[in-house]
N, C-alpha and C. Protein backbone atom coordinates (compact mmCIF):
# COMPACT_ATOMS: atom_id res chain seq x y z
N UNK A 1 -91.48 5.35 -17.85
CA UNK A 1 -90.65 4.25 -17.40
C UNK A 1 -89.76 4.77 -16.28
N UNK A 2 -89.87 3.98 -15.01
CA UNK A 2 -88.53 4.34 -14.34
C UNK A 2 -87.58 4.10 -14.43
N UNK A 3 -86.78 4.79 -13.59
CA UNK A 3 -84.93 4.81 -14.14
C UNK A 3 -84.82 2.95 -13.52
N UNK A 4 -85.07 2.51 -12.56
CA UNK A 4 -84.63 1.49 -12.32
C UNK A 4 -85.06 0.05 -13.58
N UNK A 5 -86.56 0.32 -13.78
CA UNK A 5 -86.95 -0.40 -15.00
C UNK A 5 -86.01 0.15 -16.54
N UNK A 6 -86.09 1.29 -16.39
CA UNK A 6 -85.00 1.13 -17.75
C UNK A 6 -83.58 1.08 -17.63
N UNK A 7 -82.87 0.89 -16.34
CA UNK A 7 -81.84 0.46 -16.20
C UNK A 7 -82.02 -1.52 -16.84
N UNK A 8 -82.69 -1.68 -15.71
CA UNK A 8 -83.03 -3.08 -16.16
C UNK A 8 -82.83 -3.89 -17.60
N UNK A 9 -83.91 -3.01 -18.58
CA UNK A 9 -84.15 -2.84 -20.04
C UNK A 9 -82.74 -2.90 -20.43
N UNK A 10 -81.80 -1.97 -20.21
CA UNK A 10 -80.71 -1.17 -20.80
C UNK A 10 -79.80 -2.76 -20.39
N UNK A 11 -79.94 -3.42 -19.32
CA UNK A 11 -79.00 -4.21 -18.82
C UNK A 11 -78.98 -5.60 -20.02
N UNK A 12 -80.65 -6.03 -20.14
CA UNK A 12 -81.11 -6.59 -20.96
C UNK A 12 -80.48 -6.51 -22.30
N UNK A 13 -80.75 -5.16 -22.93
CA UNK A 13 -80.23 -5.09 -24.43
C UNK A 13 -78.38 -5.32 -24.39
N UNK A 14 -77.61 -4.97 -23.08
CA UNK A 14 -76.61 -5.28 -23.47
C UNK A 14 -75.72 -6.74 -23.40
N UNK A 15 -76.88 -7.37 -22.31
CA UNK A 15 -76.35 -8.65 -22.12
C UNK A 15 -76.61 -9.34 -23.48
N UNK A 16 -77.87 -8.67 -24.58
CA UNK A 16 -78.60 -9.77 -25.48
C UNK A 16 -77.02 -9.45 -26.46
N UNK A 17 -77.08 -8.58 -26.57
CA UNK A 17 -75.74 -7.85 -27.49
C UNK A 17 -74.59 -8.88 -27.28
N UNK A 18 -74.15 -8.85 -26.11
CA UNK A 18 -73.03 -9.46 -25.96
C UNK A 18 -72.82 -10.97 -26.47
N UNK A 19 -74.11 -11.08 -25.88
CA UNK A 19 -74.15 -12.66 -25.87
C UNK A 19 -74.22 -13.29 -27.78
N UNK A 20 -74.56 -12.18 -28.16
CA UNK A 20 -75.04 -12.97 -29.91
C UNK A 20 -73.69 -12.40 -30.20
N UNK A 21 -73.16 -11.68 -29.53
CA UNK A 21 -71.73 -11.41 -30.23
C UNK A 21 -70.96 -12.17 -30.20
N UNK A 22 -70.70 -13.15 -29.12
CA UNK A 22 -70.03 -14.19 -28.25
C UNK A 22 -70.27 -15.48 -29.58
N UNK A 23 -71.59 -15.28 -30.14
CA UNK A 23 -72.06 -16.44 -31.21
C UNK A 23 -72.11 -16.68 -32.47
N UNK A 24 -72.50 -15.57 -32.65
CA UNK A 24 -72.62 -15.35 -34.14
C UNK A 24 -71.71 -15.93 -34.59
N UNK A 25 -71.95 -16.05 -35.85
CA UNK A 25 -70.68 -17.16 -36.88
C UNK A 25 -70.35 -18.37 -36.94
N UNK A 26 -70.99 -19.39 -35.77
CA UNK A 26 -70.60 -20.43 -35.04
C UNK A 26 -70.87 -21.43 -36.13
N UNK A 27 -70.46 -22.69 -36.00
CA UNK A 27 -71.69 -23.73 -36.80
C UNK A 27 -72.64 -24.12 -36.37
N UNK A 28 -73.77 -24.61 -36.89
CA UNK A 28 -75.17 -25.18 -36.46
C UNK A 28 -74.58 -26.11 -35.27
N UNK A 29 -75.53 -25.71 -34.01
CA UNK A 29 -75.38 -26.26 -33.01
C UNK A 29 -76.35 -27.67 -32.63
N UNK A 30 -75.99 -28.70 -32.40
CA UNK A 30 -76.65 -29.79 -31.94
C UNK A 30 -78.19 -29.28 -31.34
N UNK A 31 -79.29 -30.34 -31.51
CA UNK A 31 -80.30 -29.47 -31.04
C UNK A 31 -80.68 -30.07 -29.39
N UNK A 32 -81.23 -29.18 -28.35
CA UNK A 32 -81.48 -29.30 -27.59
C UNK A 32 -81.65 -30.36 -26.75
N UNK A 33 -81.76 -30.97 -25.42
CA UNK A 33 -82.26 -32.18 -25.44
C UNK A 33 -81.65 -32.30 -23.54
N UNK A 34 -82.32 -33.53 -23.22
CA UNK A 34 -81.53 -32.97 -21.64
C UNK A 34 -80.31 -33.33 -21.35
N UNK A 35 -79.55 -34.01 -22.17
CA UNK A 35 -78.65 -34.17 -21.89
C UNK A 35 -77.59 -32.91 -22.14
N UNK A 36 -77.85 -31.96 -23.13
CA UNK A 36 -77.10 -30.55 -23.04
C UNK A 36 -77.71 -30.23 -21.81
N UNK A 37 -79.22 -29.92 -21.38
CA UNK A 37 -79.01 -29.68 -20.23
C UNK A 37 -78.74 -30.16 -18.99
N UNK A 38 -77.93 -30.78 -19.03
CA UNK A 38 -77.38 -32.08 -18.11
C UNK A 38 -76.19 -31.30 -18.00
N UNK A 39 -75.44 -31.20 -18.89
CA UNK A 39 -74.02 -30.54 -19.36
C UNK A 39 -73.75 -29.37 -18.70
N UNK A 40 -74.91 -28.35 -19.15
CA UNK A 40 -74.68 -27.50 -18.57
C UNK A 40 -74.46 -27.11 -17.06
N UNK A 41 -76.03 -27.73 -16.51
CA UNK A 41 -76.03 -27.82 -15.40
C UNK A 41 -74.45 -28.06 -14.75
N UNK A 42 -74.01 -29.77 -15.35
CA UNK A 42 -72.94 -30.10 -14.31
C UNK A 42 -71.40 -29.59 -14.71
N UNK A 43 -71.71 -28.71 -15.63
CA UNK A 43 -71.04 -27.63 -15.69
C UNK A 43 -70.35 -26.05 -14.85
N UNK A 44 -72.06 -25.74 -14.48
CA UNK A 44 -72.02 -24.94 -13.46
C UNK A 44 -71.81 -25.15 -12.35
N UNK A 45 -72.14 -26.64 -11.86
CA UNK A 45 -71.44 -27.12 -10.49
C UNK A 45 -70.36 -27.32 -10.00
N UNK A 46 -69.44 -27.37 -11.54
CA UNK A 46 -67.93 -27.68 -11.51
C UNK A 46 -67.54 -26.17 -10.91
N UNK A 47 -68.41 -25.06 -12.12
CA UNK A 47 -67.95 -23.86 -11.83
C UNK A 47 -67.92 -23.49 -10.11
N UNK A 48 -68.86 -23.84 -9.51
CA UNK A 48 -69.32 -23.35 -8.08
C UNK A 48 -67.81 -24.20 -7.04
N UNK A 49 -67.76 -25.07 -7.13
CA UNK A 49 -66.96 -26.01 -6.82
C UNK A 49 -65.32 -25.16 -7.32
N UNK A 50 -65.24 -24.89 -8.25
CA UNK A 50 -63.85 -24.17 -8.39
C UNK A 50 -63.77 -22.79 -7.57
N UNK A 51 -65.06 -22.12 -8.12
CA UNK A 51 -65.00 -20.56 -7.47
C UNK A 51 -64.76 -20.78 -5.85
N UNK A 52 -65.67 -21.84 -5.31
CA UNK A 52 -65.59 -22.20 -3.62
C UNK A 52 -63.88 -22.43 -3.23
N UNK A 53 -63.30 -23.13 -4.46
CA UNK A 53 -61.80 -23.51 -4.17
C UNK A 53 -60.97 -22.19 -4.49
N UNK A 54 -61.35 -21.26 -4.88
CA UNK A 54 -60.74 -19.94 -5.02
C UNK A 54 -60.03 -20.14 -6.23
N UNK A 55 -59.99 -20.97 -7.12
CA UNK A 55 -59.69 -20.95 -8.66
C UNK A 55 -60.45 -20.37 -9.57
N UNK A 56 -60.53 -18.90 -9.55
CA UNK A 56 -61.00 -18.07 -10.95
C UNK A 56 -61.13 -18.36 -12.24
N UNK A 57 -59.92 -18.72 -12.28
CA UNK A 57 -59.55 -19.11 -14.03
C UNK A 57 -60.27 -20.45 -14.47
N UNK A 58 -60.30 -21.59 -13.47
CA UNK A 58 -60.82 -22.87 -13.62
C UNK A 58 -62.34 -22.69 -14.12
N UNK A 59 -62.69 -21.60 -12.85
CA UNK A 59 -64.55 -21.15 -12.92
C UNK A 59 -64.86 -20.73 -14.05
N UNK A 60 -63.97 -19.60 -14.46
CA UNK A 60 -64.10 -18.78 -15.43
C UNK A 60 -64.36 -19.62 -16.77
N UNK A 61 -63.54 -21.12 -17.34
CA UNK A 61 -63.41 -21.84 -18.02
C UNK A 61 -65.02 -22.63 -18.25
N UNK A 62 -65.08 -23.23 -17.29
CA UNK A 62 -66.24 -24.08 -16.89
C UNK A 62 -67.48 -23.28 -16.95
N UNK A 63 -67.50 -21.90 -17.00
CA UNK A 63 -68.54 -20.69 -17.22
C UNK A 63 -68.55 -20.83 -18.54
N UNK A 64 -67.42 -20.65 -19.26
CA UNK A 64 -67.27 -20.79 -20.75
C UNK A 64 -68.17 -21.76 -21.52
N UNK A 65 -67.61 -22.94 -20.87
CA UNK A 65 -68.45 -23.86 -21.64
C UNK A 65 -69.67 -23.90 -21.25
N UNK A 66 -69.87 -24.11 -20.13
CA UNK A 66 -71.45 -23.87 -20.14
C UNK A 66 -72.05 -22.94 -21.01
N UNK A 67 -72.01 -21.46 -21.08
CA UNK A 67 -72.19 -20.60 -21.91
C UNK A 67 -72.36 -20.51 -23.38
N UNK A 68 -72.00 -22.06 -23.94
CA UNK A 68 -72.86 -22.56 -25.04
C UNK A 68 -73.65 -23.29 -24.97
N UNK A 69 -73.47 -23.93 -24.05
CA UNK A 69 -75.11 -24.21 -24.19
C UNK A 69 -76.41 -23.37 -23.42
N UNK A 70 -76.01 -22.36 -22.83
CA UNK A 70 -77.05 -21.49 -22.46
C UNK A 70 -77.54 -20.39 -22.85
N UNK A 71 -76.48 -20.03 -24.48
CA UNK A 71 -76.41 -19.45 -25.17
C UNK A 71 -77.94 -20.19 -25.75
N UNK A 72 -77.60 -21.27 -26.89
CA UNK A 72 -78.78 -22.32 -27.14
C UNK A 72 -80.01 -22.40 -26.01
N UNK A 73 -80.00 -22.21 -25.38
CA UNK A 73 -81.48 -22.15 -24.76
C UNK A 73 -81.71 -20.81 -24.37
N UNK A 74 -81.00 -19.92 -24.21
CA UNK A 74 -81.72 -18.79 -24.37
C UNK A 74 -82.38 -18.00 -25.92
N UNK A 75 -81.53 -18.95 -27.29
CA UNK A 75 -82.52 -18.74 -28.05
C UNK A 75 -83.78 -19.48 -28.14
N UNK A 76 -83.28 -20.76 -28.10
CA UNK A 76 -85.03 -21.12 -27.76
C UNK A 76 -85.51 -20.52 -27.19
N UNK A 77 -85.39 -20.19 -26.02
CA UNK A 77 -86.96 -19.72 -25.16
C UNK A 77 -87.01 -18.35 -25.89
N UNK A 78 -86.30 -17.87 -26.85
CA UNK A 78 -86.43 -16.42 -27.70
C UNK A 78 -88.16 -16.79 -28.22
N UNK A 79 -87.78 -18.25 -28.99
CA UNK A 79 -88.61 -18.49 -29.79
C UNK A 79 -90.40 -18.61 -28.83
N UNK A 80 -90.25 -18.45 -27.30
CA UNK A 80 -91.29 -18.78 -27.00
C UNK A 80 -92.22 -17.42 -26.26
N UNK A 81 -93.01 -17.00 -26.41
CA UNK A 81 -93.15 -15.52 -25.76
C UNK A 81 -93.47 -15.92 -24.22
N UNK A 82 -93.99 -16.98 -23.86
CA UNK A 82 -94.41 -17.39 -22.69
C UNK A 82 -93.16 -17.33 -21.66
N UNK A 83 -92.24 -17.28 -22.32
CA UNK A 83 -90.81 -17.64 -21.49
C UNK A 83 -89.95 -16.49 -21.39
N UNK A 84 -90.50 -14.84 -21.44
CA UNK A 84 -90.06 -14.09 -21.58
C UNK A 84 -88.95 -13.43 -20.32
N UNK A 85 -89.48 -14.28 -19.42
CA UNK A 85 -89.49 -13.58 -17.84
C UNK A 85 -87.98 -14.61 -17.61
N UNK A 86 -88.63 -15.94 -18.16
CA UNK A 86 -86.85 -16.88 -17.96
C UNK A 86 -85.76 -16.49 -18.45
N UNK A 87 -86.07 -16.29 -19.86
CA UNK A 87 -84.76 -15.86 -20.82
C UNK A 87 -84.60 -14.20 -20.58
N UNK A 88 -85.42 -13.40 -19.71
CA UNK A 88 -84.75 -12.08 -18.89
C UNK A 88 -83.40 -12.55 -17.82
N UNK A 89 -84.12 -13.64 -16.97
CA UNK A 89 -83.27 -13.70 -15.55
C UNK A 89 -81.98 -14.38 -16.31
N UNK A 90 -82.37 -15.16 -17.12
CA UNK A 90 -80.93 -16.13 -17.91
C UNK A 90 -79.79 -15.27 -18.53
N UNK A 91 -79.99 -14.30 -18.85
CA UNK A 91 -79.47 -13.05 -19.39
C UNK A 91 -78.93 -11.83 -18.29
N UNK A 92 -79.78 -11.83 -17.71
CA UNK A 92 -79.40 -11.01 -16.17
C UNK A 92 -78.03 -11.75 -15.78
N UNK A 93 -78.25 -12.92 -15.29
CA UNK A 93 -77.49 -13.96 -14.34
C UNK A 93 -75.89 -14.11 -15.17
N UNK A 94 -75.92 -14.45 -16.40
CA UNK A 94 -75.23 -14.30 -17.63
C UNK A 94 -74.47 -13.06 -17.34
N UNK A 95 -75.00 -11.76 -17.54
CA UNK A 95 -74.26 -10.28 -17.32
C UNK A 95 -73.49 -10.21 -16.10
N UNK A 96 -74.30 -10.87 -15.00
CA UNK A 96 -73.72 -10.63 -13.91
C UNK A 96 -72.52 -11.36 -13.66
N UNK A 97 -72.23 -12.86 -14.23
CA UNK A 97 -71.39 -13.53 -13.75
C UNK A 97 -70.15 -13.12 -15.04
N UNK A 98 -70.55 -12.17 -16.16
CA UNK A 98 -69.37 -11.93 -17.28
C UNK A 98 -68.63 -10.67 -16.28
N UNK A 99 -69.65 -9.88 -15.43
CA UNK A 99 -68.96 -8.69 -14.90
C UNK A 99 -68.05 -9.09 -13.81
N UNK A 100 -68.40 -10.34 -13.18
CA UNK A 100 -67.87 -10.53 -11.76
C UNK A 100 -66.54 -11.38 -12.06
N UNK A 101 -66.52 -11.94 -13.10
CA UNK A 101 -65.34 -12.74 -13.77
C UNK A 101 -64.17 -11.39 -14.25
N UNK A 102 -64.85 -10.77 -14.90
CA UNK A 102 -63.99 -9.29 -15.43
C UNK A 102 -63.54 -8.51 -14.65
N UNK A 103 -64.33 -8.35 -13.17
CA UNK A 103 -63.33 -7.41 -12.64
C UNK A 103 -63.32 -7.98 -11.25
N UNK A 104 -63.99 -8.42 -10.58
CA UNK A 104 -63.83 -8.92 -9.13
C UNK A 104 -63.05 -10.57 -9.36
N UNK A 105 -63.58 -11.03 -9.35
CA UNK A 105 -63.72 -12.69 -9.51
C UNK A 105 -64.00 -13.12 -8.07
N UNK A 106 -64.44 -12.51 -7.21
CA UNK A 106 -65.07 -12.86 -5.74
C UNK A 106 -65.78 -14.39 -6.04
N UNK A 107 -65.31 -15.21 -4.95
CA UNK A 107 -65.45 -16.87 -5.25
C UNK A 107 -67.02 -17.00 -4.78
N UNK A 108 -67.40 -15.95 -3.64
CA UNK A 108 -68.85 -16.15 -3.22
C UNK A 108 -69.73 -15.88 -4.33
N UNK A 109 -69.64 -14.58 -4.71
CA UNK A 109 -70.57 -14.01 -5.83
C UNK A 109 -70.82 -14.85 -6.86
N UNK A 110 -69.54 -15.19 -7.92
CA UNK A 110 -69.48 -16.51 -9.06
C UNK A 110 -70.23 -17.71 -8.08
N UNK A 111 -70.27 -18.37 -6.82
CA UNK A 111 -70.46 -19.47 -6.75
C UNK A 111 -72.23 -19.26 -6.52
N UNK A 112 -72.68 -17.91 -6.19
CA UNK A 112 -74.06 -17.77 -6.25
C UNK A 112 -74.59 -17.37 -7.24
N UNK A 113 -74.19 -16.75 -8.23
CA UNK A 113 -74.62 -16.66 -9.65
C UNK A 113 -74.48 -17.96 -10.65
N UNK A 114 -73.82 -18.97 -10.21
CA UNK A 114 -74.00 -20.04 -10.78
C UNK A 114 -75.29 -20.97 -10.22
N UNK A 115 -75.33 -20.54 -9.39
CA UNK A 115 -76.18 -21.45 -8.51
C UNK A 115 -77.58 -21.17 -8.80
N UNK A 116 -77.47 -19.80 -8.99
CA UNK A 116 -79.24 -19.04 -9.37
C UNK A 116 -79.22 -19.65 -11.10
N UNK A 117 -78.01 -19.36 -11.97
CA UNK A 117 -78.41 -19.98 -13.11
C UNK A 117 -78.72 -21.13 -13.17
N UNK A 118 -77.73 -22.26 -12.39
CA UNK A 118 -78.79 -23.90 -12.54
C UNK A 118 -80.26 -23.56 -12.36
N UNK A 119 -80.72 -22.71 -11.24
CA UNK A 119 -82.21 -23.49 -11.27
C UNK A 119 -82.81 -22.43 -12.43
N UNK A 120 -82.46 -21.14 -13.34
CA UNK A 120 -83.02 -21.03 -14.36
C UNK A 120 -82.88 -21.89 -15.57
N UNK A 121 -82.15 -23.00 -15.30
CA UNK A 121 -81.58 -23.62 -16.73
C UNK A 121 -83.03 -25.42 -16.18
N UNK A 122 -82.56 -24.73 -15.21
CA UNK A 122 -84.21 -26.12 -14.57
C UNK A 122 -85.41 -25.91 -15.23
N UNK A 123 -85.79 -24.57 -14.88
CA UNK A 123 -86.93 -23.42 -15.42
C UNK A 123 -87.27 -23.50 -16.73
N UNK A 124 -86.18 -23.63 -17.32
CA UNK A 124 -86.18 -23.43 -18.88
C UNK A 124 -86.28 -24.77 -19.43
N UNK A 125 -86.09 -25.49 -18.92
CA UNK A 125 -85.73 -26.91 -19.72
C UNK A 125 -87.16 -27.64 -19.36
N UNK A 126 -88.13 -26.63 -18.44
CA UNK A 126 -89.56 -27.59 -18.10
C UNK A 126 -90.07 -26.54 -19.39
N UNK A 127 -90.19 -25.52 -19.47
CA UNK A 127 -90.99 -24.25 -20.34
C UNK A 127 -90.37 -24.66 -21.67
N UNK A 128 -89.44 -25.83 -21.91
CA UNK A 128 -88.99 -26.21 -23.82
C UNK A 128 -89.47 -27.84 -23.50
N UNK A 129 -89.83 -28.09 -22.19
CA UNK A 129 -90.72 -29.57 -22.42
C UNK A 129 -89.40 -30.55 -22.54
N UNK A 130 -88.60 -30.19 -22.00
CA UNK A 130 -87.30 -31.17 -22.01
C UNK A 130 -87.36 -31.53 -20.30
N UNK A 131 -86.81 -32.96 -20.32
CA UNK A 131 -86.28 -33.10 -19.02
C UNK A 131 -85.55 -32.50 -17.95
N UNK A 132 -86.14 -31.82 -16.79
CA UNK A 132 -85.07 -31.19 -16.39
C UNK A 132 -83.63 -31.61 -15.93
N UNK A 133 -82.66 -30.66 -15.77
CA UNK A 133 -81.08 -31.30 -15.01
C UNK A 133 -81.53 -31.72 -13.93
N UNK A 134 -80.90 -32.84 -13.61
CA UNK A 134 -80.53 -32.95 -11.90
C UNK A 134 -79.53 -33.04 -11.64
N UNK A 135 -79.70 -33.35 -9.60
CA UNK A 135 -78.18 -32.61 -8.99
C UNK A 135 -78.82 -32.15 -8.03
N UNK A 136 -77.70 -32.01 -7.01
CA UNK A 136 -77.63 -31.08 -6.13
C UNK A 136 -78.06 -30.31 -6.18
């Protein structure tokens, strides 16, 4: 394995970590449907829209919530092996925007890591046979 592929790997196991840590304990969550991914989506647009306005904390919020429901579809697509490659980048995108909130909060970076997650939350919501979000 190369160092860059098992960096990758390594990035993977800690985003999966984080993220079930972030969950665990919760109550049974509503099940899927497009209107969560509706939510989310216009969730993340709010986020892009704040980060563009240079409000961190607003983004940071609006990341939050989204982040349950993308929490919920990244276990589904757990459940699907075909979807292995989505629920990688969903998890990638996820790490990247928890790191850029934590120590930069750069309004460009958050407003393009939101932007790459809408169209994986597009991705995902055709590969669970749900309607996709629309939008901008």
């Amino acid at each position: 394995m190369t160092a860059p592929t098992a960096f990758r790997w390594l990035l993977l196991a800690i985003a999966t970590a984080v993220l079930t840590g972030c969950f665990s304990g919760s109550a049974e969550a509503p099940p899927l449907d497009a209107a969560s991914f509706q939510e989310a989506y216009d969730r993340l647009g709010t986020m892009i829209e704040q980060a563009q306005a240079g409000d961190a904390d607003a983004a940071e919020e609006e990341y939050l919530q989204a982040q349950q429901i993308t929490q919920r579809v990244s276990e589904a697509l757990e459940e699907l092996p075909v979807t292995v490659i989505i629920r990688s980048e969903m998890l990638d995108v996820a790490l990247l925007i928890r790191q850029e909130l934590a120590e930069w909060r750069r309004a460009d970076f958050l407003a393009a890591h939101a932007e790459r997650l809408r169209g994986i939350l597009r991705d995902a919501a055709v590969a669970l046979d749900i309607d996709p979000p629309q939008g901008d």
